[in-house]
Protein backbone atom coordinates (compact mmCIF):
# COMPACT_ATOMS: atom_id res chain seq x y z
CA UNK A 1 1.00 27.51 9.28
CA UNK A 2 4.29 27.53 10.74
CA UNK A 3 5.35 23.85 11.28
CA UNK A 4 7.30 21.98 13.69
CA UNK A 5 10.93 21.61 12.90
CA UNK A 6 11.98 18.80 10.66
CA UNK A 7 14.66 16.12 9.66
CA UNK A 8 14.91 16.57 5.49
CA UNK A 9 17.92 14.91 4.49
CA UNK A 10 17.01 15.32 0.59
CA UNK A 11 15.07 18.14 -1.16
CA UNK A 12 16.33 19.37 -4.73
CA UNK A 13 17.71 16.08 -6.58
CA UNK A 14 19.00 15.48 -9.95
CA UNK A 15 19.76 11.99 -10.11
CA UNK A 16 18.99 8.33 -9.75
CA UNK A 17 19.62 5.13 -8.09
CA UNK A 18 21.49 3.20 -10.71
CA UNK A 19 23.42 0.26 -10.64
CA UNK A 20 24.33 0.91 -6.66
CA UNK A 21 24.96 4.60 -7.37
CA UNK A 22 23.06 7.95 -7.51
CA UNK A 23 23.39 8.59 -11.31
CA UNK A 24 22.27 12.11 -12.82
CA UNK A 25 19.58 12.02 -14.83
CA UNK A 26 19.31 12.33 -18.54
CA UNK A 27 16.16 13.72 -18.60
CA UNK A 28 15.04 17.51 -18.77
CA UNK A 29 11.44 17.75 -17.00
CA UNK A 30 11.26 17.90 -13.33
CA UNK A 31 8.45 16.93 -10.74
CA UNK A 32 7.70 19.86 -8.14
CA UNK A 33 7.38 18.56 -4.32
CA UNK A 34 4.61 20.41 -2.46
CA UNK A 35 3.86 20.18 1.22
CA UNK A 36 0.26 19.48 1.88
CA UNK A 37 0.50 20.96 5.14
CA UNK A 38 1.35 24.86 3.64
CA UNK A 39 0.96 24.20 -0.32
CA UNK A 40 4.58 25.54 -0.33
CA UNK A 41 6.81 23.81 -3.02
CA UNK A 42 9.76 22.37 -1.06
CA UNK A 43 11.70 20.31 -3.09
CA UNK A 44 11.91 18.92 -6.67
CA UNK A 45 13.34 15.74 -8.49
CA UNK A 46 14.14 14.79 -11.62
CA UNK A 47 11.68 13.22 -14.17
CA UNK A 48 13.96 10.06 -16.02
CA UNK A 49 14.56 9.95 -19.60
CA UNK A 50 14.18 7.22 -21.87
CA UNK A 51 17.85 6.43 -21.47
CA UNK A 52 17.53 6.61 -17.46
CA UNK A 53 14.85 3.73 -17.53
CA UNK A 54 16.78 1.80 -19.79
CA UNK A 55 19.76 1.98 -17.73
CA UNK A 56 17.91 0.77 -14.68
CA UNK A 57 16.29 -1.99 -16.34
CA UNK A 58 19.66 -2.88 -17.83
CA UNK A 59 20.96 -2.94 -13.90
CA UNK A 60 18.92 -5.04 -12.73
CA UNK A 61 18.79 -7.50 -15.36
CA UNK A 62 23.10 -7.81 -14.51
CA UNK A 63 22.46 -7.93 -11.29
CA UNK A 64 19.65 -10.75 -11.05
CA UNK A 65 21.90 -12.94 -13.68
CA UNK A 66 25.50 -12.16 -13.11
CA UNK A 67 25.76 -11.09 -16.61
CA UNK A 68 24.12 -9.53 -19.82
CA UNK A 69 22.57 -12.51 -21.15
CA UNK A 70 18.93 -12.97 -21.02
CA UNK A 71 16.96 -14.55 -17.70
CA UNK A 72 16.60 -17.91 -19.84
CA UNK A 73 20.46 -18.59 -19.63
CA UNK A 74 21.63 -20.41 -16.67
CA UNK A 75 25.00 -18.26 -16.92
CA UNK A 76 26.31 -16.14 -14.53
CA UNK A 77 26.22 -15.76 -10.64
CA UNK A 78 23.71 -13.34 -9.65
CA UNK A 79 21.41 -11.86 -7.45
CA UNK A 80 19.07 -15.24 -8.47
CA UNK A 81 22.41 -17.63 -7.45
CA UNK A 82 22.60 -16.36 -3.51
CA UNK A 83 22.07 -19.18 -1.13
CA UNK A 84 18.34 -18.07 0.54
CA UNK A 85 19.81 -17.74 3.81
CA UNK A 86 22.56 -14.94 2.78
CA UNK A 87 20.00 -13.22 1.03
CA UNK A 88 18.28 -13.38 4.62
CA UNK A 89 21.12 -12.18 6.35
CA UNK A 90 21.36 -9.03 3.85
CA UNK A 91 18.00 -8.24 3.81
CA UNK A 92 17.91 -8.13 7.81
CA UNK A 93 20.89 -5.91 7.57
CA UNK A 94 18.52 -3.95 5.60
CA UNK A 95 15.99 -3.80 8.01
CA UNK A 96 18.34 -2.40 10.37
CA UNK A 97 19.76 0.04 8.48
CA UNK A 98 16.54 1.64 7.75
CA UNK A 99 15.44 1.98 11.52
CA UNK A 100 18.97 3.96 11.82
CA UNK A 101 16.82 6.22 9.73
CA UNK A 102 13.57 6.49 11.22
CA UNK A 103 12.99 10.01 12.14
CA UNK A 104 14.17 10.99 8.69
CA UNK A 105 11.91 8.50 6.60
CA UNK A 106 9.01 10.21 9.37
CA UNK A 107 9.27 13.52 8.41
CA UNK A 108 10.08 13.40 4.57
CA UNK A 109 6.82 11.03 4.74
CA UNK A 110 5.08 13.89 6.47
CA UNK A 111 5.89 16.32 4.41
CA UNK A 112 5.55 14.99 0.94
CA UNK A 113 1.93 14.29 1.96
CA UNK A 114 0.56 15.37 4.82
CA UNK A 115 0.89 12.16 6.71
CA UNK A 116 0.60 12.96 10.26
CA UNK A 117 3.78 12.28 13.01
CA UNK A 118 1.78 10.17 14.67
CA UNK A 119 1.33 7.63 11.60
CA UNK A 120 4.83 7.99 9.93
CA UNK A 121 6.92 8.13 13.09
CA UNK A 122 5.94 3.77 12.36
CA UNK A 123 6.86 3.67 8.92
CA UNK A 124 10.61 3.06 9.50
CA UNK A 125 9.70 0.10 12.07
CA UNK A 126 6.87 -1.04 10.31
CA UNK A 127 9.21 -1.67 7.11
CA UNK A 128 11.82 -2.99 9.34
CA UNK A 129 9.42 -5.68 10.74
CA UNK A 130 8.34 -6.60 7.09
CA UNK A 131 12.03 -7.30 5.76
CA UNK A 132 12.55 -9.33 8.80
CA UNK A 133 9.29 -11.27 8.37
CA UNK A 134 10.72 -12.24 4.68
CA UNK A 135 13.95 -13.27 5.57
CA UNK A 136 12.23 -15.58 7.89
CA UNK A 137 10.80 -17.18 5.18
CA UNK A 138 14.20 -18.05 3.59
CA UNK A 139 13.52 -22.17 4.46
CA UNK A 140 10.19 -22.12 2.25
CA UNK A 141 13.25 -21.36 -0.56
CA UNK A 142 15.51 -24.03 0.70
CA UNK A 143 13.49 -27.10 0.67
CA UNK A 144 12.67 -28.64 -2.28
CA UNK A 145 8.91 -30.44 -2.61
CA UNK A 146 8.70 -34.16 -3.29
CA UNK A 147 5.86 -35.14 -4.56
CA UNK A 148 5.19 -38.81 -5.86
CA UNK A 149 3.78 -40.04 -8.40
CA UNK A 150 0.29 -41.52 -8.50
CA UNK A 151 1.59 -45.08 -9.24
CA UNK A 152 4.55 -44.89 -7.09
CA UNK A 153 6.98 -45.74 -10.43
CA UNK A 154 8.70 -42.06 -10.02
CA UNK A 155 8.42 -38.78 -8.11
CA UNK A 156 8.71 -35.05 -8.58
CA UNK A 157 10.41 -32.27 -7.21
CA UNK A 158 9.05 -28.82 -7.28
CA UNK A 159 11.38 -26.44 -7.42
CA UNK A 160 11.06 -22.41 -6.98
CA UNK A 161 12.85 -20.07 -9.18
CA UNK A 162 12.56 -16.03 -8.81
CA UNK A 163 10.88 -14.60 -11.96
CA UNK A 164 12.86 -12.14 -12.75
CA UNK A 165 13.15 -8.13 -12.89
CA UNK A 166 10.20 -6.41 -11.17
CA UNK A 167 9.00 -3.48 -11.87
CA UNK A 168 7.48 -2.06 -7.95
CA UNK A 169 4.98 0.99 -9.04
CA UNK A 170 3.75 2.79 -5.43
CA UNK A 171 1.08 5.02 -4.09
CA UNK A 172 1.67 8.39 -2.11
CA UNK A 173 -0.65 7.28 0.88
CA UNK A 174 2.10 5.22 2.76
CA UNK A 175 4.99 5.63 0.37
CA UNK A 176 7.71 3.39 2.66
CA UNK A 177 5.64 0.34 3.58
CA UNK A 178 3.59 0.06 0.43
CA UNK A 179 7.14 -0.37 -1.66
CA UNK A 180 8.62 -2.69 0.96
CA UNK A 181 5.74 -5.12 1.17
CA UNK A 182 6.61 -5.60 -2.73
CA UNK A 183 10.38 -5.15 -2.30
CA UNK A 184 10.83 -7.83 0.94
CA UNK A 185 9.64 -10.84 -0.61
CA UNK A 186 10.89 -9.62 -4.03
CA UNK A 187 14.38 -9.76 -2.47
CA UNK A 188 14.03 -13.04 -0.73
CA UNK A 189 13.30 -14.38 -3.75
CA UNK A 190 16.12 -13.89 -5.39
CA UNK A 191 14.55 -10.65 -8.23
CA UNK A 192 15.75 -7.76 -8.50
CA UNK A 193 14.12 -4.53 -9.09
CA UNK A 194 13.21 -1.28 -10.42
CA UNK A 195 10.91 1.18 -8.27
CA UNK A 196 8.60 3.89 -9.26
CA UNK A 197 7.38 6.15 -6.38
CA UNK A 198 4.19 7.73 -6.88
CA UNK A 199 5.12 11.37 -8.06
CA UNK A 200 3.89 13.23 -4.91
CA UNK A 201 6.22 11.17 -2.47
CA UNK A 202 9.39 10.30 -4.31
CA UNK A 203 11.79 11.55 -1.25
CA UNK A 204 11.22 9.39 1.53
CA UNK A 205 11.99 6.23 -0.27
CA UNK A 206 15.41 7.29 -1.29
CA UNK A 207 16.26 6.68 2.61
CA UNK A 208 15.17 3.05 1.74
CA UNK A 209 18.21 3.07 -1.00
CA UNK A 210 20.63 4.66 1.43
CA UNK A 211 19.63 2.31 3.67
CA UNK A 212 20.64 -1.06 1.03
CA UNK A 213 22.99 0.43 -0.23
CA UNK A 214 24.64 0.79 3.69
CA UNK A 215 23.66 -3.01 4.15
CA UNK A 216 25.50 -4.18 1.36
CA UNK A 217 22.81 -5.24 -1.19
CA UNK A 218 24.95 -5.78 -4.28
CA UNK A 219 24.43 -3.39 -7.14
CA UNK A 220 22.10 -3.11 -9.52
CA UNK A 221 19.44 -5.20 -7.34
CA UNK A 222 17.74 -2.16 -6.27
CA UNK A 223 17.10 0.54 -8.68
CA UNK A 224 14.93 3.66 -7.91
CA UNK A 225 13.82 5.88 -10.95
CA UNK A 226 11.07 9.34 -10.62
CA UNK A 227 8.64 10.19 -13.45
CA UNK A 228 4.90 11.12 -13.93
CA UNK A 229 2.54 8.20 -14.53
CA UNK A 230 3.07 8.28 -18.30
CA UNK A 231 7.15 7.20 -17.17
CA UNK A 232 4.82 4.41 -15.07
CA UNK A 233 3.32 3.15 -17.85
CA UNK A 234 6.79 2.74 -20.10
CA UNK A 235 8.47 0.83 -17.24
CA UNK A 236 5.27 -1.80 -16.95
CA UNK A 237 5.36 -2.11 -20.87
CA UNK A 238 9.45 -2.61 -20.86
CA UNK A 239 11.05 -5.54 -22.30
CA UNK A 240 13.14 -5.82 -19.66
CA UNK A 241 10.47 -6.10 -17.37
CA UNK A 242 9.28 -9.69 -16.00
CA UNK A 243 6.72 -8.99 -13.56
CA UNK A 244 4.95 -5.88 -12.23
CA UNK A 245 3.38 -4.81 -8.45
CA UNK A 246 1.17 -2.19 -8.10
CA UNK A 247 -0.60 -0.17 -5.69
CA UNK A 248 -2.90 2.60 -6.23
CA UNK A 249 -6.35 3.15 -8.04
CA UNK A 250 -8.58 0.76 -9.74
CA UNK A 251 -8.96 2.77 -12.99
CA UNK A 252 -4.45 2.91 -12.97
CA UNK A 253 -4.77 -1.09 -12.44
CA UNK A 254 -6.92 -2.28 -14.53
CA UNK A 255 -4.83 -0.09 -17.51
CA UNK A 256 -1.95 -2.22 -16.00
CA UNK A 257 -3.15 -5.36 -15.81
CA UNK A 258 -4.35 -4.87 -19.52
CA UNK A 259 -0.74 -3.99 -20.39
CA UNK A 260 -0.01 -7.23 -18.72
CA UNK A 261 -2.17 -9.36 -19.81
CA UNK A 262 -1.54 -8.46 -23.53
CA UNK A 263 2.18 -9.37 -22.38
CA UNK A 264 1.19 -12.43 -20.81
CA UNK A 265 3.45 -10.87 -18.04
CA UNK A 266 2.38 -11.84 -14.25
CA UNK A 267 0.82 -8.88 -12.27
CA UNK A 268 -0.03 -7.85 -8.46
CA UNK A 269 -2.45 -5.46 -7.86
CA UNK A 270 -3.80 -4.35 -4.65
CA UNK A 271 -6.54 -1.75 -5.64
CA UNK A 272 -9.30 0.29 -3.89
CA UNK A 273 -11.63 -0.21 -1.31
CA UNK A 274 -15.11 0.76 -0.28
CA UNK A 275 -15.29 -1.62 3.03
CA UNK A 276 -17.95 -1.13 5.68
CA UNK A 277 -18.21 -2.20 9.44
CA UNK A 278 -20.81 -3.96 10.30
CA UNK A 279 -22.11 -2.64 13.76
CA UNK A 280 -24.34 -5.39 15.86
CA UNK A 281 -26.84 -4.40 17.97
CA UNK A 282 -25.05 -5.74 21.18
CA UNK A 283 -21.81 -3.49 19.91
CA UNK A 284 -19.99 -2.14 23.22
CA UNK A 285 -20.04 1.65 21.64
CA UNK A 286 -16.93 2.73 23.90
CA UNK A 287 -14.99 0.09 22.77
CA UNK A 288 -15.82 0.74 19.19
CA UNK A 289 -15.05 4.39 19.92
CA UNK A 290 -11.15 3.34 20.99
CA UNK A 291 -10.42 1.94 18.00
CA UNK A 292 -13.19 4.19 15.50
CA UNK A 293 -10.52 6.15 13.50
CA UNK A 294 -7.80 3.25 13.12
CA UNK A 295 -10.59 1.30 11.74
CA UNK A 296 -12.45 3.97 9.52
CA UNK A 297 -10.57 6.88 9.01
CA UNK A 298 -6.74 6.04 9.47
CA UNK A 299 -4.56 8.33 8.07
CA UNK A 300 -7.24 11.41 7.07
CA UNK A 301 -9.01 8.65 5.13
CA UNK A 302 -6.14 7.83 2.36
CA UNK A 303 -6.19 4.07 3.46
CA UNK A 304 -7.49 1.56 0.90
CA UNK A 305 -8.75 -0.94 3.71
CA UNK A 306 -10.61 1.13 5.78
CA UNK A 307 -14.05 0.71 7.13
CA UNK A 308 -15.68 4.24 5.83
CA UNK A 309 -19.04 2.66 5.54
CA UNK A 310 -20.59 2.21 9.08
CA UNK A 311 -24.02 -0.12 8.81
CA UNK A 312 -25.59 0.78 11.90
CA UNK A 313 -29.10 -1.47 13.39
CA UNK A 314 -31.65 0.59 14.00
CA UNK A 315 -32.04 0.19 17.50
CA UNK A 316 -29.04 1.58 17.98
CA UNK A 317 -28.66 4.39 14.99
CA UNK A 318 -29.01 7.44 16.86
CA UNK A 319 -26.60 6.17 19.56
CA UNK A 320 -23.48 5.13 17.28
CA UNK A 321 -24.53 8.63 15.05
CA UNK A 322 -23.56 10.09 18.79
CA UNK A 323 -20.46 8.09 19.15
CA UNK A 324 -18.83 8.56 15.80
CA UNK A 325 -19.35 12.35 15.45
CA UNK A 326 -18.39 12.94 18.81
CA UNK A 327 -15.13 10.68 18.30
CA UNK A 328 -14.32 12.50 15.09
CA UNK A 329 -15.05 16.10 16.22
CA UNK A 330 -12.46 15.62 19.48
CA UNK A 331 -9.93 14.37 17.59
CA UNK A 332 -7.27 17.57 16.58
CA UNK A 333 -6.38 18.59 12.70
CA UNK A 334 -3.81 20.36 12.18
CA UNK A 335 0.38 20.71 11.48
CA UNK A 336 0.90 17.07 10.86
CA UNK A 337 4.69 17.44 12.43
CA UNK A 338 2.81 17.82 15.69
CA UNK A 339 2.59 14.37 17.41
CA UNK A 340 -0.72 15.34 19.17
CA UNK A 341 -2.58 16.29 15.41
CA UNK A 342 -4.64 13.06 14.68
CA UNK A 343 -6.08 14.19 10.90
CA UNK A 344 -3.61 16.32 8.83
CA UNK A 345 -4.29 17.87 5.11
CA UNK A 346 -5.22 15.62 1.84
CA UNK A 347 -2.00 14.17 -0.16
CA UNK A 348 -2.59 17.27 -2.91
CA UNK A 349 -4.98 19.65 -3.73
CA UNK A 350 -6.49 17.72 -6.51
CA UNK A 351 -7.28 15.48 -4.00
CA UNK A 352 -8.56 18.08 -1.13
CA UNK A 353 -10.60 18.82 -4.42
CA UNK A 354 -12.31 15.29 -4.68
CA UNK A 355 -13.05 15.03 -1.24
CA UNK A 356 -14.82 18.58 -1.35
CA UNK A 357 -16.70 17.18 -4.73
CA UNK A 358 -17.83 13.84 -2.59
CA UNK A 359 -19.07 16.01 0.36
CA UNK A 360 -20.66 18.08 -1.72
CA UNK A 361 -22.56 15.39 -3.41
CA UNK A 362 -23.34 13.84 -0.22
CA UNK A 363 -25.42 16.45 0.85
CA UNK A 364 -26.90 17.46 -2.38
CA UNK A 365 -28.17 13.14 -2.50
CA UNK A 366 -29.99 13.77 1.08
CA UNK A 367 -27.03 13.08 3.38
CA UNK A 368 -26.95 14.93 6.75
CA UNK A 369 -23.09 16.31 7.86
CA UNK A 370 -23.29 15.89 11.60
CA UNK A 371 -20.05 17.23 11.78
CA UNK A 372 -17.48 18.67 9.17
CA UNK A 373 -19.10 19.11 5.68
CA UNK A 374 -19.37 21.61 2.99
CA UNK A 375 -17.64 23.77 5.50
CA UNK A 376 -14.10 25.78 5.79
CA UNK A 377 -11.47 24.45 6.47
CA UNK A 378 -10.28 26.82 9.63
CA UNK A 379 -6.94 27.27 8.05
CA UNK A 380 -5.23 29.76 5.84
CA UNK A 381 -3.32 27.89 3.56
CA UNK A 382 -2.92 24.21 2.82
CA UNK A 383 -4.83 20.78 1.61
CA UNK A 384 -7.17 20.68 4.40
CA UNK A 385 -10.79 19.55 4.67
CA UNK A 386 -12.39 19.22 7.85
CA UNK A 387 -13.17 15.45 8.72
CA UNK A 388 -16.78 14.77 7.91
CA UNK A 389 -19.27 12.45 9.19
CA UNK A 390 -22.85 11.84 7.74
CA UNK A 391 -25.66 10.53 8.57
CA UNK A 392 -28.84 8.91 6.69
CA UNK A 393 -26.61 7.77 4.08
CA UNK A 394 -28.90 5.31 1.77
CA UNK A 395 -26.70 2.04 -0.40
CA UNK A 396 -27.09 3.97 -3.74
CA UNK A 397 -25.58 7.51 -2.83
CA UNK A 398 -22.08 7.99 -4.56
CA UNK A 399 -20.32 8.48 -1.28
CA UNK A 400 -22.03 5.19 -0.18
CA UNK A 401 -20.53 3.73 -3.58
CA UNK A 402 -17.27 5.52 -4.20
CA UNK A 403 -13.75 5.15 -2.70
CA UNK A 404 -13.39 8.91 -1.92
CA UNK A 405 -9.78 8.58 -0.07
CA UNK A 406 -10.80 11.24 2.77
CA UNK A 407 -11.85 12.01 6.21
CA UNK A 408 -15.67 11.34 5.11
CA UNK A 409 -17.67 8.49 7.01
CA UNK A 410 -21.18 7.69 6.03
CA UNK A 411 -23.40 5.54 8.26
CA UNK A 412 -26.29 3.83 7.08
CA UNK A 413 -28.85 2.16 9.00
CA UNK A 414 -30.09 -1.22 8.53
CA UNK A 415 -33.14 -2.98 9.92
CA UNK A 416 -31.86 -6.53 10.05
CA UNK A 417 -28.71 -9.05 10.04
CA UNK A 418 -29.48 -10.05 6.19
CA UNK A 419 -30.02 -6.81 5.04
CA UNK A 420 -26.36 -5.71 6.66
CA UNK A 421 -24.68 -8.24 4.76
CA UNK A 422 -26.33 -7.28 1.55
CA UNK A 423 -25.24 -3.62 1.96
CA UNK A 424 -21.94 -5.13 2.69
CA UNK A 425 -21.51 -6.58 -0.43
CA UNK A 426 -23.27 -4.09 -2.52
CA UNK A 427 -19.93 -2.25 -3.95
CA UNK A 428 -17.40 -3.09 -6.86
CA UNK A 429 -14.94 -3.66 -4.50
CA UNK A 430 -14.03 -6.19 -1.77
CA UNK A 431 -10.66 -5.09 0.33
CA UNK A 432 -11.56 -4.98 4.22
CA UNK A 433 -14.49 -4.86 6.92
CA UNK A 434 -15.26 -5.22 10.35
CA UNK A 435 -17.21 -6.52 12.46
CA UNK A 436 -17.95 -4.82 15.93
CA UNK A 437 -19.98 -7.10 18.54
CA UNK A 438 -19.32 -8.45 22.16
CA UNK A 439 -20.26 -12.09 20.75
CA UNK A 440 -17.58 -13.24 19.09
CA UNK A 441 -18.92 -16.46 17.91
CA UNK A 442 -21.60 -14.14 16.59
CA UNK A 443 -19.45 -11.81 14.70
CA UNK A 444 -17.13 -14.76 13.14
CA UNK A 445 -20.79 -16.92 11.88
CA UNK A 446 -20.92 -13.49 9.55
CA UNK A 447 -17.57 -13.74 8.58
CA UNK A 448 -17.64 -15.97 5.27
CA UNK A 449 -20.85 -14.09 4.26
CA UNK A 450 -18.99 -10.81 3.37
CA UNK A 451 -16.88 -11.14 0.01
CA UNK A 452 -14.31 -9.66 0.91
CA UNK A 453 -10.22 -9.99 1.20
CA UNK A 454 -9.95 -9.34 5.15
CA UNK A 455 -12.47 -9.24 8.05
CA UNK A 456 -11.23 -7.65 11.16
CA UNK A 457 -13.36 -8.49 14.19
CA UNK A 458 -13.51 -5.43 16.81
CA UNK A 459 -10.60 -3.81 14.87
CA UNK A 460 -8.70 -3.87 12.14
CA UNK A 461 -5.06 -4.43 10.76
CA UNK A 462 -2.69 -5.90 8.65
CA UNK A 463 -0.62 -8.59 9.62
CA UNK A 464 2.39 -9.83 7.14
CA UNK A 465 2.29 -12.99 8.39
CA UNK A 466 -1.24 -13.52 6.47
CA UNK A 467 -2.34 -12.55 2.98
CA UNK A 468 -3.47 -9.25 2.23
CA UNK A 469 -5.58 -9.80 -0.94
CA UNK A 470 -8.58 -8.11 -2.87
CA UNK A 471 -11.76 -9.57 -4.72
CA UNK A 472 -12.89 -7.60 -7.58
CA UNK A 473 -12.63 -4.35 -8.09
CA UNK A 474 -9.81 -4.12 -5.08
CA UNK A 475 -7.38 -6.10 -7.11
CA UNK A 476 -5.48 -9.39 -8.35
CA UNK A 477 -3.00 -11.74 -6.25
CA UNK A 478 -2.08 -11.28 -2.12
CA UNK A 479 0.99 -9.03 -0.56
CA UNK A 480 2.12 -10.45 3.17
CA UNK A 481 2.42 -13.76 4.11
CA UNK A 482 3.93 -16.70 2.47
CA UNK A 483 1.55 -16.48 -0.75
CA UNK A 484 3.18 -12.55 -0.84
CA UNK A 485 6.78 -14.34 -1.22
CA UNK A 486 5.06 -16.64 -4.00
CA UNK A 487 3.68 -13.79 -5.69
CA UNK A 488 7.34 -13.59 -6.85
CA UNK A 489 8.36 -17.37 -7.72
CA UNK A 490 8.19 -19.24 -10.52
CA UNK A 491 7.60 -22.88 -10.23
CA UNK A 492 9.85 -25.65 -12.21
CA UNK A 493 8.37 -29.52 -12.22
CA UNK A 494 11.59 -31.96 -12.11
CA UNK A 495 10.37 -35.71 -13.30
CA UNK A 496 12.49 -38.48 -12.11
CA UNK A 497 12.46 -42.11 -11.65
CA UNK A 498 12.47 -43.87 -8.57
CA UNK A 499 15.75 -46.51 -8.00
């Protein structure tokens, strides 16, 4: 596949951002770039030594307290010290800075996984709307809480403090905004931090650097270091290290939360997913259809919140079976640089190799492909899969079960409101759902019956204003809103006497 000219301000790299400078790195291995789109290696970065994490860590912990003594010493002007509302005003410098470099961000997304256009031609404005939403939390940081006590004889005052040096570990599905939902309110807070990309994707985010770096973030507050996971799993267990945010699969986070909790060191995870929409029988099926692929399938299927379980009523099975696999055929795979393609490659082929696996098992359980399947992929070369949609899907199948993080929708048909819910809630994991129905007093009376972090109703989509949490198996603690911004606070109880 011959694809559509691109914007690649970085491909073979040998250093990292240290201390407000691209440093070479000490280390020997390097970590291979492929394009999902062609399987073609295009690029390469350096895997960090020892030494090279150290030296970040070391940054950051100048930079957040002005000197080299430890977080526990009041010493020093740092990163921690700036007045709220100048760390506002830099941070929406930021945000600028990176929509100077959308179409760059775009296409290194695209073509470190397979991301179509369509989705990361967003990411630069979609980051820039989530540093701007932080720094407009900068008066939550500015006013103290008073809070009296019971007997009136003396009050306290609640004050915030940043926790420290965090250590920002992201996935390769959406490799800009899933670091800057951790790195906005990490800034605003007043940490500073060290970020791992996921190997796959660690090009696009070094436009994120350029981008603070051109804003004026002092050094040292943002430090960017590439490794495999193993290099992951030394920066969660450093020292140095105060607090950790992660992003990525459940078996990854619950090896870091162990880490963490043996460290008594605070952790954010935000996990898998396995969420369904739940279809009511008086569902408006060309609405539904408008809004089917943003809702189930976004991004080929590597979203966490998705809805790729559909629980259909049985009056209606056969008609939404019509709807979704006609929706899903019609809409184009193919060079992912091409604003028109809608569903590009998987990330890698290891993962073009799952999704196969889950098909595969889907029809071998009884499941019937009514489009896509165990099927070529119509193209010579790259991750592809064709998107999939099956039908009489039952609750215990593993693609019913598993988060398979690919174009693969299953719909399963359910014979009443109470038996809906129950599939609902019949996975480890509780991320998203919808709820499609032309009542809307109907479809919000279900709402608190599904246990899970976020209910869209007719559609479905994130919102940093509000928190974006998990139950179970989809995670610990909330990104967005202000609880995000908390997620990086530590709280201080002042006792005093009232004259």
């Amino acid at each position: 596949m011959a694809l559509l000219q691109a914007t690649l301000p970085y491909t073979h790299t040998d250093d990292h951002f240290i201390d407000g400078a691209w440093q070479r790195s000490t280390g020997v291995g390097r970590t291979e770039v492929t394009n999902p789109a062609t399987g073609e290696v295009w690029a390469s970065v350096p895997q960090a030594s020892v030494a090279d994490l150290d030296a970040a860590v070391a940054a950051a912990r100048r930079a957040f307290t002005g000197n080299d003594s430890s977080i526990s010493n009041a010493g020093g002007s740092g990163w921690r010290d700036v007045a709220p509302a100048e760390r506002a005003r830099l941070v929406r410098r930021l945000a600028s800075e990176v929509e100077k470099r959308s179409e760059a961000i775009s296409h290194t997304n695209t073509w470190e996984n397979g991301s179509p256009v369509s989705e990361t031609s967003k990411a630069a404005a979609n980051a820039a709307s989530i540093f701007r939403y932080f720094a407009s939390l900068a008066p939550m940081l500015e006013r103290p809480d008073i809070r009296p006590f019971p007997d009136g004889s003396a009050e306290t005052m609640v004050r915030l403090d940043p926790v420290g040096v965090c250590a920002l570990i992201a996935p390769w599905n959406f490799p800009i905004n899933l670091v800057v939902a951790k790195l906005a309110p990490a800034l605003m807070a007043g940490c500073t931090v060290v970020i791992k990309p996921a190997s796959p994707t660690p090009l696009s985010v070094r436009l994120i650097l350029d981008a603070a770096d051109a804003a004026g973030i002092p050094a040292g507050v943002i430090n960017l270091v590439t490794g495999p996971g193993s290099f992951g799993d030394a920066l969660v267990k450093h020292p140095g290290i105060n607090k950790v945010a992660f992003t990525g699969s459940t078996p990854v986070g619950r090896s870091i939360a162990a880490a963490c909790g043996t460290l008594l060191r605070p952790v954010t995870l935000e996990l898998g997913g396995k969420s369904s929409a739940l279809v009511l029988p008086d569902v408006d099926l060309e609405a539904m259809s408008e809004v089917l692929i943003r809702s189930c399938m976004r991004n080929t299927g590597q979203t966490c919140y998705i809805s790729t379980r559909i629980l259909a009523p049985a009056e209606r099975y056969d008609e939404l079976i019509d709807m979704v696999t006609a929706t899903i055929a019609a809409a184009p795979q193919g060079d992912p640089m091409d604003p028109a393609t809608v569903f590009g490659p998987s990330a890698t082929r290891a993962q073009e190799q799952v999704v196969r696996g889950y098909i595969r098992s889907g029809l071998a359980e009884g499941a019937r492909a009514t489009t896509g399947g165990d099927v070529p992929s119509g193209f010579d070369r790259g991750f592809f899969v064709k998107p999939t949609v099956f039908a009489d899907v039952t609750p215990g199948m593993r693609i019913a079960q598993e988060e398979i993080f690919g174009p693969v929708l299953s719909i399963m048909r359910y014979s009443s409101v109470d038996e809906a819910v129950q599939i609902a809630n019949n996975t480890p994991f509780g991320l998203g759902g919808t709820i499609f129905s032309e009542d809307p007093d109907a479809a919000f009376a279900l709402v608190p019956r599904l246990d899970t972090g976020s209910v869209g109703l007719g559609f479905f989509a994130s919102n940093h204003a509000a928190p974006f949490a998990g139950r179970h198996d989809s995670g610990l603690g909330a990104e967005f809103g202000p609880e995000g911004l908390r997620a990086y606070l530590s709280v201080q109880s002042v006792h005093r006497r009232i004259r």
